[in-house]
PDB file of N, CA and C in Angstrom:
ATOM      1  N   UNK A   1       0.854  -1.171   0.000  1.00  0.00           N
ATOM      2  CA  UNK A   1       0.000   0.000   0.000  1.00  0.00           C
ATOM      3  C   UNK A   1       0.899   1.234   0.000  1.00  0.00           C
ATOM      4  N   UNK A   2       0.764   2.099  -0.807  1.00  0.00           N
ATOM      5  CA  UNK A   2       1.646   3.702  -0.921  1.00  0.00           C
ATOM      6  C   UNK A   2       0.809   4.627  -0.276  1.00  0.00           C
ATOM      7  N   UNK A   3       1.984   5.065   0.147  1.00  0.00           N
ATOM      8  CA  UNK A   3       1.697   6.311   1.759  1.00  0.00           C
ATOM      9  C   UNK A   3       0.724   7.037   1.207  1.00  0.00           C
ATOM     10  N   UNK A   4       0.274   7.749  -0.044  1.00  0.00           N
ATOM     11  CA  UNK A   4      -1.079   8.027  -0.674  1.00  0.00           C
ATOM     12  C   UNK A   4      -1.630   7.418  -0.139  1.00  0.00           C
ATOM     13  N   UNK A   5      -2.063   6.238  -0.592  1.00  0.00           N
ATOM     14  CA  UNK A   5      -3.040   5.492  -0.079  1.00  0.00           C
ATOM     15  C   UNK A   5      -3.703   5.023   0.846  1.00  0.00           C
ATOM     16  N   UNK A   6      -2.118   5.235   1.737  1.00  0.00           N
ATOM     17  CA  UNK A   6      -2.558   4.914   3.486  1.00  0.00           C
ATOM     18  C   UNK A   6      -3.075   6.193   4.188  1.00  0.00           C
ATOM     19  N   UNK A   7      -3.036   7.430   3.212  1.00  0.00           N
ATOM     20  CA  UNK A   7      -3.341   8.488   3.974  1.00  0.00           C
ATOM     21  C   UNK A   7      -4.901   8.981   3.790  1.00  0.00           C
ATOM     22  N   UNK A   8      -5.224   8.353   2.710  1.00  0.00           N
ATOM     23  CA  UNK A   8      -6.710   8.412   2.213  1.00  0.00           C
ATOM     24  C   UNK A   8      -7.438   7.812   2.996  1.00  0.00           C
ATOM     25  N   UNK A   9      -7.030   6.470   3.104  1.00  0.00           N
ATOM     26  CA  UNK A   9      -7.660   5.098   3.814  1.00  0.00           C
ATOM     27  C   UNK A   9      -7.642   5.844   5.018  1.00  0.00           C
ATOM     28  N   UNK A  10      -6.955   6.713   5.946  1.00  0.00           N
ATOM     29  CA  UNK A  10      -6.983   7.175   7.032  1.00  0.00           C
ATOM     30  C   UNK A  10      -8.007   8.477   7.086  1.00  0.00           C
ATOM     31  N   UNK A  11      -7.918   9.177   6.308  1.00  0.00           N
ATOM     32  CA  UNK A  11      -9.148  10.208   5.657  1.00  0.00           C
ATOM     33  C   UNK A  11     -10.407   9.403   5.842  1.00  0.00           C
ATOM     34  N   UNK A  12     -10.282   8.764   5.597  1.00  0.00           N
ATOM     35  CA  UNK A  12     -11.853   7.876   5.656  1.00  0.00           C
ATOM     36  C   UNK A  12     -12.224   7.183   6.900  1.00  0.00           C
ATOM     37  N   UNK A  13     -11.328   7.414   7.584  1.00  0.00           N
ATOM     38  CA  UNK A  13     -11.441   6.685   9.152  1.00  0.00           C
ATOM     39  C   UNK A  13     -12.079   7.557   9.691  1.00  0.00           C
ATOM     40  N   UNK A  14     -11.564   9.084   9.724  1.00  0.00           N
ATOM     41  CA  UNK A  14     -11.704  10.243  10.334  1.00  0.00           C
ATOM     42  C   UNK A  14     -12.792  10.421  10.184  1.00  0.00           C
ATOM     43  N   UNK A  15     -13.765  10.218   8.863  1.00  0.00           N
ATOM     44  CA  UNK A  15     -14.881  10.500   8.481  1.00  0.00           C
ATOM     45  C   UNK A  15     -16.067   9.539   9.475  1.00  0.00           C
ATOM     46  N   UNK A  16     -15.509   8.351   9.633  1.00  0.00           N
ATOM     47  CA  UNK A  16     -16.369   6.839  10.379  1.00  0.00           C
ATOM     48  C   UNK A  16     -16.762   6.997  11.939  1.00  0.00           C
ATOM     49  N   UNK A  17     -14.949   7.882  11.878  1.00  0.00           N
ATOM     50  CA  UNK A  17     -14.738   8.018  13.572  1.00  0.00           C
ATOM     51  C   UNK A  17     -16.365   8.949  13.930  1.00  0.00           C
ATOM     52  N   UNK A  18     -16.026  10.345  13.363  1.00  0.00           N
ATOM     53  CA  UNK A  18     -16.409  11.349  13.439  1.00  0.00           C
ATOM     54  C   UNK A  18     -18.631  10.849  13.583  1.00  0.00           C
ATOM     55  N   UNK A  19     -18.893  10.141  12.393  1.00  0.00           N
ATOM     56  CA  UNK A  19     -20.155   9.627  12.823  1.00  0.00           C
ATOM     57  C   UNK A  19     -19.953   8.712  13.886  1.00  0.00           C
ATOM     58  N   UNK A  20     -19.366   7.380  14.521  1.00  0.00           N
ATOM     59  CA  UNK A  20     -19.498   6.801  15.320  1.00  0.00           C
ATOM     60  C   UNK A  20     -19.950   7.806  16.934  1.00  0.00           C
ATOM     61  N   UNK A  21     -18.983   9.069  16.486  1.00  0.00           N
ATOM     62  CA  UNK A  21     -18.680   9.467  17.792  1.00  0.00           C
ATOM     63  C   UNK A  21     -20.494   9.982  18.028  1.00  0.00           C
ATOM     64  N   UNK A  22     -20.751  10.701  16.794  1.00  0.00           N
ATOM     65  CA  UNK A  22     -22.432  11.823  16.931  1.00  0.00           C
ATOM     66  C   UNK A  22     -23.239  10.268  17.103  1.00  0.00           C
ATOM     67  N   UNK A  23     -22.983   9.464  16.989  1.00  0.00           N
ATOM     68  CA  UNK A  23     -24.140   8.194  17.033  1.00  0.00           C
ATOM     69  C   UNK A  23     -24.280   8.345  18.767  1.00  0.00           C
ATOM     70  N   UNK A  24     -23.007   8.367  19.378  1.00  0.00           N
ATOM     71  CA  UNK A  24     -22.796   8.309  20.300  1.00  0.00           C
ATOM     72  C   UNK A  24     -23.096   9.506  21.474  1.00  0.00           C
ATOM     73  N   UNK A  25     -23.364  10.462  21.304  1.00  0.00           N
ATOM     74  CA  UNK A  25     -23.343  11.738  21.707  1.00  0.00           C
ATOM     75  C   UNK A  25     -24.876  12.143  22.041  1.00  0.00           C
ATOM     76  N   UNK A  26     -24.556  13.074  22.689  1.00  0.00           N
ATOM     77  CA  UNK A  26     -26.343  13.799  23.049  1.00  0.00           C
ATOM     78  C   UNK A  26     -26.905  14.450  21.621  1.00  0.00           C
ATOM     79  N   UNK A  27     -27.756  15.081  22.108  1.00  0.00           N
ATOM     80  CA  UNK A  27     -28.887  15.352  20.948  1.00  0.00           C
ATOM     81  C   UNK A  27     -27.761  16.322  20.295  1.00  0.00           C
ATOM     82  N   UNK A  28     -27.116  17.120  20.576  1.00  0.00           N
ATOM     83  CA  UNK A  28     -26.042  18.156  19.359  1.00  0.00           C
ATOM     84  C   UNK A  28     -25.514  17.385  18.236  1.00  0.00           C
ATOM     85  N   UNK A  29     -24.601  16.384  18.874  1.00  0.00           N
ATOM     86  CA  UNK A  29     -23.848  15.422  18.333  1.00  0.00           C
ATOM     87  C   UNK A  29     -24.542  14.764  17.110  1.00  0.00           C
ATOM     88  N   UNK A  30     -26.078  13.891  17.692  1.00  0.00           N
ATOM     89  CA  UNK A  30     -27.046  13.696  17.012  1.00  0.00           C
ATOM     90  C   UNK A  30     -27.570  14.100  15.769  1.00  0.00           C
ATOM     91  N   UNK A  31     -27.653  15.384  15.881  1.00  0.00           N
ATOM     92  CA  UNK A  31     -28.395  16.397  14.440  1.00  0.00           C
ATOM     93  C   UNK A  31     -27.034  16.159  13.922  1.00  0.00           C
ATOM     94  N   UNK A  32     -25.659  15.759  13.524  1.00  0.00           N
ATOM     95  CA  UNK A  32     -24.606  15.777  12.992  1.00  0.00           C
ATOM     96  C   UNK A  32     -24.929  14.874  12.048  1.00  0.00           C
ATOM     97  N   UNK A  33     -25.553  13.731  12.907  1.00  0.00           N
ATOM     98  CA  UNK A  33     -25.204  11.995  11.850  1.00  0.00           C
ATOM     99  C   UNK A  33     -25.724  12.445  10.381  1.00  0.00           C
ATOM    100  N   UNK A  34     -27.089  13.046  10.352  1.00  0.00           N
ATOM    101  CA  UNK A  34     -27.240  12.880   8.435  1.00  0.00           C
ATOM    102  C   UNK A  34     -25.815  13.573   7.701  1.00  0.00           C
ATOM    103  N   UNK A  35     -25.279  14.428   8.248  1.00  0.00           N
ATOM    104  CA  UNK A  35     -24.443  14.716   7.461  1.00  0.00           C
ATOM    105  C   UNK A  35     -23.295  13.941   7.643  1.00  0.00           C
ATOM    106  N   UNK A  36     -23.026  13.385   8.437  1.00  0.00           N
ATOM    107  CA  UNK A  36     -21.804  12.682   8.011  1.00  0.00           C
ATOM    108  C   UNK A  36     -22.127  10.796   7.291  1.00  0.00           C
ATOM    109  N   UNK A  37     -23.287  10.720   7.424  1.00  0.00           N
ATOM    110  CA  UNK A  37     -23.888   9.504   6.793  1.00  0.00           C
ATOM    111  C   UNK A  37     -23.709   9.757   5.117  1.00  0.00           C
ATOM    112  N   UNK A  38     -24.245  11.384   4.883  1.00  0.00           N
ATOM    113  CA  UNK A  38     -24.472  11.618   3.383  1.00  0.00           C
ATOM    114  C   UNK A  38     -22.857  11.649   2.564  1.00  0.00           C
ATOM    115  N   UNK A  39     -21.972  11.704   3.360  1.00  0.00           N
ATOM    116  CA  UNK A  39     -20.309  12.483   3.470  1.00  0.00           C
ATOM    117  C   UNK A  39     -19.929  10.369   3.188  1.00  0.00           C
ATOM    118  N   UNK A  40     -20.283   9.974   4.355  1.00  0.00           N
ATOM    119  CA  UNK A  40     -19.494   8.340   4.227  1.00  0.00           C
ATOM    120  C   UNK A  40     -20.098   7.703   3.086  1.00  0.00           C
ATOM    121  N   UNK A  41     -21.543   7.853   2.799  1.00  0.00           N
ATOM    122  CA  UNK A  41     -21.872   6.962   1.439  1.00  0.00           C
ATOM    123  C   UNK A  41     -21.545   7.532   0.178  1.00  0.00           C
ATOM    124  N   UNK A  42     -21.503   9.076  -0.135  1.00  0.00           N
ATOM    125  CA  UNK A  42     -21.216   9.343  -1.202  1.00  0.00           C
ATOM    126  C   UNK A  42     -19.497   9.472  -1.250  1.00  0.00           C
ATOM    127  N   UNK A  43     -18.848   9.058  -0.595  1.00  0.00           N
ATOM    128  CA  UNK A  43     -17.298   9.327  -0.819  1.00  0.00           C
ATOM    129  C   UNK A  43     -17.087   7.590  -0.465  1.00  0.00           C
ATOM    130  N   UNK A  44     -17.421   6.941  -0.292  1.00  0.00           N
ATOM    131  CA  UNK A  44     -17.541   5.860  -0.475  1.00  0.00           C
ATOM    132  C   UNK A  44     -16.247   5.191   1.060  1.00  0.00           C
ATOM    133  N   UNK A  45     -16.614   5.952   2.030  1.00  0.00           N
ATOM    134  CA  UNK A  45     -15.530   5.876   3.008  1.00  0.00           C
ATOM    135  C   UNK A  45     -15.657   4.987   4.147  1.00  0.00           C
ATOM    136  N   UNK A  46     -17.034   3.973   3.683  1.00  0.00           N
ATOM    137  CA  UNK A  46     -17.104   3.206   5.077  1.00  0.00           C
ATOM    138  C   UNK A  46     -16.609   1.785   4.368  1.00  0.00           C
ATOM    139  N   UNK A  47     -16.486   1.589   2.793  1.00  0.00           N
ATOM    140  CA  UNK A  47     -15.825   0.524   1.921  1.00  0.00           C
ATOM    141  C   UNK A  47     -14.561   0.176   2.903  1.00  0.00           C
ATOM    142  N   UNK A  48     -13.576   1.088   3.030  1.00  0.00           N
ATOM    143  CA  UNK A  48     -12.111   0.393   3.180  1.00  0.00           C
ATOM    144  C   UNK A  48     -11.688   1.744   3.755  1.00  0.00           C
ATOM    145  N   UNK A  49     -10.855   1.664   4.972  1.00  0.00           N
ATOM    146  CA  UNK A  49     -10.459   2.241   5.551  1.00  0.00           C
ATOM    147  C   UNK A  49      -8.713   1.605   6.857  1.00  0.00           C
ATOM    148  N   UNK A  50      -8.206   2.319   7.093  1.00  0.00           N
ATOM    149  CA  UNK A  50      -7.106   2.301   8.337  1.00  0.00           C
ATOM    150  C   UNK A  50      -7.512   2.634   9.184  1.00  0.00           C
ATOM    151  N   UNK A  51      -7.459   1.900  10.363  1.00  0.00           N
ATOM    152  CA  UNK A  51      -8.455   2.690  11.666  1.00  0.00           C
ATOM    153  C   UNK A  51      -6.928   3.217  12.516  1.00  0.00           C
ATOM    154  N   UNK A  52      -6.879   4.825  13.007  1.00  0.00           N
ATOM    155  CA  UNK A  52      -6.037   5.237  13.117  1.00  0.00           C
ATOM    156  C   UNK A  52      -5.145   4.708  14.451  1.00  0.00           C
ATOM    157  N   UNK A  53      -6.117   4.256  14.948  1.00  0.00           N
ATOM    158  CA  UNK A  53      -6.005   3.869  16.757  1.00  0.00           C
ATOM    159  C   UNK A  53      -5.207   2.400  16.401  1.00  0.00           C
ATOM    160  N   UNK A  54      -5.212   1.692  15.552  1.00  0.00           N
ATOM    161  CA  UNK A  54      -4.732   0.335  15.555  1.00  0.00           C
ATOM    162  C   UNK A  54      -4.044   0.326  14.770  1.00  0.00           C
ATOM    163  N   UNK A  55      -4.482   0.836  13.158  1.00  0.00           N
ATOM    164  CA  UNK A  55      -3.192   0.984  12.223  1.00  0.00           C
ATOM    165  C   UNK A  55      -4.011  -0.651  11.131  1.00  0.00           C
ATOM    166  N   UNK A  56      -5.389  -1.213  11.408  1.00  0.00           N
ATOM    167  CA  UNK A  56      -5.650  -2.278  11.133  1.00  0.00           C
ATOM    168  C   UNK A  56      -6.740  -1.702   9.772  1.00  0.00           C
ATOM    169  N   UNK A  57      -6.446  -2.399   8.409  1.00  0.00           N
ATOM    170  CA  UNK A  57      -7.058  -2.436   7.615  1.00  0.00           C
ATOM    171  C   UNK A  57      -8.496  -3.116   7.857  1.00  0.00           C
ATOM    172  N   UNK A  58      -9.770  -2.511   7.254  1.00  0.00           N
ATOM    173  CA  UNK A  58     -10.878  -3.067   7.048  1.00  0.00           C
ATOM    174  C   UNK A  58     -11.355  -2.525   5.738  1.00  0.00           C
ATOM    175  N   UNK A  59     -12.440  -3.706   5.231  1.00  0.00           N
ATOM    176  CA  UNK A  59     -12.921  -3.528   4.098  1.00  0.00           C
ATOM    177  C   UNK A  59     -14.233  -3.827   5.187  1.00  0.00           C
ATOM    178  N   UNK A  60     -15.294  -3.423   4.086  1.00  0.00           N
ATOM    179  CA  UNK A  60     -16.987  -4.447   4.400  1.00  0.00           C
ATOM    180  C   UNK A  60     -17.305  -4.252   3.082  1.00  0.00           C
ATOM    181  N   UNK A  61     -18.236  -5.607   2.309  1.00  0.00           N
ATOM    182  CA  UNK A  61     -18.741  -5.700   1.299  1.00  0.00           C
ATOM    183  C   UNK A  61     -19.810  -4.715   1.026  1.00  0.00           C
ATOM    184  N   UNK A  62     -20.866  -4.541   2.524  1.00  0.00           N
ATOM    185  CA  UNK A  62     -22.040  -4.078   2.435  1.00  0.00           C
ATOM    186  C   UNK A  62     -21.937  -3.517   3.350  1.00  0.00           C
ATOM    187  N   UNK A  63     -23.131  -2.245   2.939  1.00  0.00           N
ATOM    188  CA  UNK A  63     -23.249  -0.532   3.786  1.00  0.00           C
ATOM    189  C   UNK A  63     -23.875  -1.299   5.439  1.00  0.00           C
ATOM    190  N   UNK A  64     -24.869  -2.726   5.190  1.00  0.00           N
ATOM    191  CA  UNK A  64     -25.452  -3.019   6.196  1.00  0.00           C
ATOM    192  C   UNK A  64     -24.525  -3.723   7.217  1.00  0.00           C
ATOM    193  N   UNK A  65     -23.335  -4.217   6.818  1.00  0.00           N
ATOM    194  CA  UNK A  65     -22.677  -5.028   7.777  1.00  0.00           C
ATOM    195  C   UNK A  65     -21.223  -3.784   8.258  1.00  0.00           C
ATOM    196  N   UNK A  66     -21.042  -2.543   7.664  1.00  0.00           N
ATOM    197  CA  UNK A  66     -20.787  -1.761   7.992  1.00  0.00           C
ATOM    198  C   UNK A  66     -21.504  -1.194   9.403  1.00  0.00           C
ATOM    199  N   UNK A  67     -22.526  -0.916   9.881  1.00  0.00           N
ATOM    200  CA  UNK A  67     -23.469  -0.528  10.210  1.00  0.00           C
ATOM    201  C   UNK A  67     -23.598  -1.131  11.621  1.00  0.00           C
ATOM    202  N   UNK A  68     -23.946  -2.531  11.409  1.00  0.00           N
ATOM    203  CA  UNK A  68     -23.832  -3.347  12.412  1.00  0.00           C
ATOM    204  C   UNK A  68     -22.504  -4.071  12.884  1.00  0.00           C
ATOM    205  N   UNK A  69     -21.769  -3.753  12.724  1.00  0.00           N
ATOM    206  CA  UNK A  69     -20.167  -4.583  12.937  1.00  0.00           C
ATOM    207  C   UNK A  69     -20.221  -3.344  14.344  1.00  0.00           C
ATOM    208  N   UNK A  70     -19.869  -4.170  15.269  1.00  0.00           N
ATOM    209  CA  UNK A  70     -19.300  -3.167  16.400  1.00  0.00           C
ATOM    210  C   UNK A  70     -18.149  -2.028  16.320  1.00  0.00           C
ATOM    211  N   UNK A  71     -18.019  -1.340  17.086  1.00  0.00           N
ATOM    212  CA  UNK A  71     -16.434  -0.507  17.012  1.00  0.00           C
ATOM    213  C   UNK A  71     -15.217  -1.146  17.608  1.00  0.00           C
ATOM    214  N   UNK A  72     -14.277  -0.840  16.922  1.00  0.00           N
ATOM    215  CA  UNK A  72     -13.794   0.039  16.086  1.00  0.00           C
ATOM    216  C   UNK A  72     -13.904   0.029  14.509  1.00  0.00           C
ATOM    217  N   UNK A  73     -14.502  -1.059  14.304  1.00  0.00           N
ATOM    218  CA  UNK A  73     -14.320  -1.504  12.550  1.00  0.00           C
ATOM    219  C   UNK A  73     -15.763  -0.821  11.916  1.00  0.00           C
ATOM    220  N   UNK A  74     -16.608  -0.893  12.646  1.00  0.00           N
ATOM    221  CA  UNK A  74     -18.150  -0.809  12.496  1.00  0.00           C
ATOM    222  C   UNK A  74     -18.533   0.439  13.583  1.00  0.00           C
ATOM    223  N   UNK A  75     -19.860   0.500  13.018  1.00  0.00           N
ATOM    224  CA  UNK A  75     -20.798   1.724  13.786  1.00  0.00           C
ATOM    225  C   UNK A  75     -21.438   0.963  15.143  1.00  0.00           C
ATOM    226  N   UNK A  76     -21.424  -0.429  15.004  1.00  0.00           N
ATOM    227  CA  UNK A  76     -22.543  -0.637  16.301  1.00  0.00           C
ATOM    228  C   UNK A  76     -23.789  -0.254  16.630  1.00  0.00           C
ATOM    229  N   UNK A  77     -24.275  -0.272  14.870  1.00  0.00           N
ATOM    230  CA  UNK A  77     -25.971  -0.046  15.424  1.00  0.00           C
ATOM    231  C   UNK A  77     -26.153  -0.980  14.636  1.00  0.00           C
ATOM    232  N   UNK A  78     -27.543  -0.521  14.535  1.00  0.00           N
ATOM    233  CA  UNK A  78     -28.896  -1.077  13.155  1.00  0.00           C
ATOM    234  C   UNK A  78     -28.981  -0.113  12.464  1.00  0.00           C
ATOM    235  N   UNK A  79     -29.873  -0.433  11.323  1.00  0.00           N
ATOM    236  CA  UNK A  79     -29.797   0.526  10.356  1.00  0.00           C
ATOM    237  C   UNK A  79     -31.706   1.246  10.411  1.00  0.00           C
ATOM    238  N   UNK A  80     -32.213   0.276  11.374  1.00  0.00           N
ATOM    239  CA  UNK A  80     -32.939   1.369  11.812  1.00  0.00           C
ATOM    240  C   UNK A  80     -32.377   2.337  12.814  1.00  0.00           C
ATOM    241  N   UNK A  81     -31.966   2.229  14.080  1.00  0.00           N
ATOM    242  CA  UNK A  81     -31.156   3.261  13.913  1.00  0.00           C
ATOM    243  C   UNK A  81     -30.864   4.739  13.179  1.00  0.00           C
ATOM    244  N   UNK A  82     -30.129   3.887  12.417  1.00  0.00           N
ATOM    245  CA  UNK A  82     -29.934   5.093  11.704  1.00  0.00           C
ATOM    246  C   UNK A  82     -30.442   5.941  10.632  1.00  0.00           C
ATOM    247  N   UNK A  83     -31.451   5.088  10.567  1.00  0.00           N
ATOM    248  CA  UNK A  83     -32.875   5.755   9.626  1.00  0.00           C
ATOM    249  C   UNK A  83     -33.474   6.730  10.468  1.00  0.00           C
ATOM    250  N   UNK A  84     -33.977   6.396  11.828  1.00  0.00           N
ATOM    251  CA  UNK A  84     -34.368   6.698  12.466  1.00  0.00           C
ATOM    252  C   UNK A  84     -33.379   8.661  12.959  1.00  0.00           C
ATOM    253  N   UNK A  85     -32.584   8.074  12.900  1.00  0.00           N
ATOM    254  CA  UNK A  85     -31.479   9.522  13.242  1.00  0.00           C
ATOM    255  C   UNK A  85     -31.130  10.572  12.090  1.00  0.00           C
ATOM    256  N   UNK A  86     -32.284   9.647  11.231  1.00  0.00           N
ATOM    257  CA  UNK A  86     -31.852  10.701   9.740  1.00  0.00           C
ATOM    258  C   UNK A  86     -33.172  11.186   9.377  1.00  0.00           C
ATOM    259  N   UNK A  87     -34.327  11.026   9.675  1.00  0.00           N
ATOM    260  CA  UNK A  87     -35.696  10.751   9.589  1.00  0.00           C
ATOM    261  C   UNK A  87     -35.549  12.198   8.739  1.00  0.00           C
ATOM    262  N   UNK A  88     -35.161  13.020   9.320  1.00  0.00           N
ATOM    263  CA  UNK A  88     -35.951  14.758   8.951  1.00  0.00           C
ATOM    264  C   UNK A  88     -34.725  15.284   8.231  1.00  0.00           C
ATOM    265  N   UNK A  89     -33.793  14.354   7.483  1.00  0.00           N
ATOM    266  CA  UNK A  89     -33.050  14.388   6.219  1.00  0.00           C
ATOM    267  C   UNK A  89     -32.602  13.798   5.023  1.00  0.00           C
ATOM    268  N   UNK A  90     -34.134  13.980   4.440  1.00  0.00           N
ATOM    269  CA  UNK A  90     -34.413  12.650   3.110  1.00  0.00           C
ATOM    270  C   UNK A  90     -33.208  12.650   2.012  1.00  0.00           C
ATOM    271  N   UNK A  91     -32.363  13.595   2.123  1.00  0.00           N
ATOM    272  CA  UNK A  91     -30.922  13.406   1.288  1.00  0.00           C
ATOM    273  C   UNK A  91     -30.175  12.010   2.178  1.00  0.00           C
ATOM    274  N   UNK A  92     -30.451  12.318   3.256  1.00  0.00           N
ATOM    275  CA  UNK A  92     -29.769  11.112   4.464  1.00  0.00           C
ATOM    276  C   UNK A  92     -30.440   9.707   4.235  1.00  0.00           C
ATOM    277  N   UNK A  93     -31.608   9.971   4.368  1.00  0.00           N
ATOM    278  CA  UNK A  93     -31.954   8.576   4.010  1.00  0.00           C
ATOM    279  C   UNK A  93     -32.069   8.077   2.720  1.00  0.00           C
ATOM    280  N   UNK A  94     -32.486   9.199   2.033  1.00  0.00           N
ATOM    281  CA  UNK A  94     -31.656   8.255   0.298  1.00  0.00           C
ATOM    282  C   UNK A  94     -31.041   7.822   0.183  1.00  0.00           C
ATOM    283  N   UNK A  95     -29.608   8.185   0.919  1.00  0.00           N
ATOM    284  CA  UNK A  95     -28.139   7.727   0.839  1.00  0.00           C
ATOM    285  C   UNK A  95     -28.072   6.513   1.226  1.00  0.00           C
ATOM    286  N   UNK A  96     -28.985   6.571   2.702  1.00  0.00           N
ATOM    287  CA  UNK A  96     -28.780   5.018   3.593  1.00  0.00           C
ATOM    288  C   UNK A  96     -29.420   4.007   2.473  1.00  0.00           C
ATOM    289  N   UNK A  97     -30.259   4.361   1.487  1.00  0.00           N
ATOM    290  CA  UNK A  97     -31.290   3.493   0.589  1.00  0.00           C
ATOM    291  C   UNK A  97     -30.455   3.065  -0.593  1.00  0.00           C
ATOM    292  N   UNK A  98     -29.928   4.095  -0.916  1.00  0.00           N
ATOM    293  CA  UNK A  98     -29.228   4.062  -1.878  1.00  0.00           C
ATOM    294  C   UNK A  98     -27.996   3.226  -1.621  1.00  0.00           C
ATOM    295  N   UNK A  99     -27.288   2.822  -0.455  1.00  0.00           N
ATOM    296  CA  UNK A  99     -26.559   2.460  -0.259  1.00  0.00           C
ATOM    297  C   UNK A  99     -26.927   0.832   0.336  1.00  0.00           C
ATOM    298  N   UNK A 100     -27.808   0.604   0.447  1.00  0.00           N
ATOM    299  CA  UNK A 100     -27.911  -0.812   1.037  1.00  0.00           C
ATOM    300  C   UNK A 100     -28.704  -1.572  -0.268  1.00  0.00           C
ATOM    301  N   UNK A 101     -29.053  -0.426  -1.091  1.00  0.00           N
ATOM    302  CA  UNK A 101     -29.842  -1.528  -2.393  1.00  0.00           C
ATOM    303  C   UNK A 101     -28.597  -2.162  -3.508  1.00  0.00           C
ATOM    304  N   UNK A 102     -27.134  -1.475  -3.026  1.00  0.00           N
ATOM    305  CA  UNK A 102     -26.223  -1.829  -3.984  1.00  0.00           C
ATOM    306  C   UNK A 102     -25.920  -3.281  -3.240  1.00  0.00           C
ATOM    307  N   UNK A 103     -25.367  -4.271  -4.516  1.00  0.00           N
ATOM    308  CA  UNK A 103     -25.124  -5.429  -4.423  1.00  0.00           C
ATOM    309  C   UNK A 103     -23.612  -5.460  -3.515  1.00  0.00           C
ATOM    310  N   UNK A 104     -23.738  -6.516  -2.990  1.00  0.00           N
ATOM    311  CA  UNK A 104     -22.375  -6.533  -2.012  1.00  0.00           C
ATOM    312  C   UNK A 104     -21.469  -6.696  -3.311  1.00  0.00           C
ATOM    313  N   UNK A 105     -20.337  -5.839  -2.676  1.00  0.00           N
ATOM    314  CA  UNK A 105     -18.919  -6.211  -3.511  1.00  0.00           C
ATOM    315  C   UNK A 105     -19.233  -5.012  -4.185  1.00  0.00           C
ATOM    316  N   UNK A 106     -20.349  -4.018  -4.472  1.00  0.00           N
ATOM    317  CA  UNK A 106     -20.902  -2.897  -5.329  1.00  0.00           C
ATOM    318  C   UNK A 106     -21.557  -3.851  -6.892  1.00  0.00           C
TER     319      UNK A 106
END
């Protein structure tokens, strides 16, 4: 892997971290997730990533096993959930739709 690459793959962690954390957080934090949901599916950053804390490569085939995989690799929810946290941002939940109707592997 070239240090490009490892620095992207780490770009995209930042992005995972950053929703894991608002999943996690009080209601401020909260109103965050559609946007960083709309940010991870359209940049395609929950595919493959370096998690910065371990230095450990992950891929996931699918947006749904993304979703549900615990942390650090995964979000640790459901994807109601996170429908649910996106409800009153239909760009957000397109994304989540849009993203779980693609075939694993894309």
């Amino acid at each position: 892997m070239t240090t490009d690459s490892t620095s992207a793959l780490r770009r995209n962690d930042d992005i995972v971290e950053a929703l894991r954390r608002s999943l996690g957080s009080a209601e401020h934090g909260l109103g965050a997730v559609p946007n960083f949901v709309k940010v991870a599916v359209r940049d395609d950053v929950w595919r493959e990533r370096v998690i910065r804390q371990t230095g450990e490569r992950v891929t996931f085939d699918s947006f749904e096993q993304f979703v549900t995989t615990p942390p650090l690799e995964g979000l640790g929810a459901t994807l109601d959930q996170l429908r649910g946290l996106c409800r009153s941002d239909l760009e957000a939940l397109d994304a989540i739709e849009k993203a779980t109707a693609e075939k694993p592997g894309r």
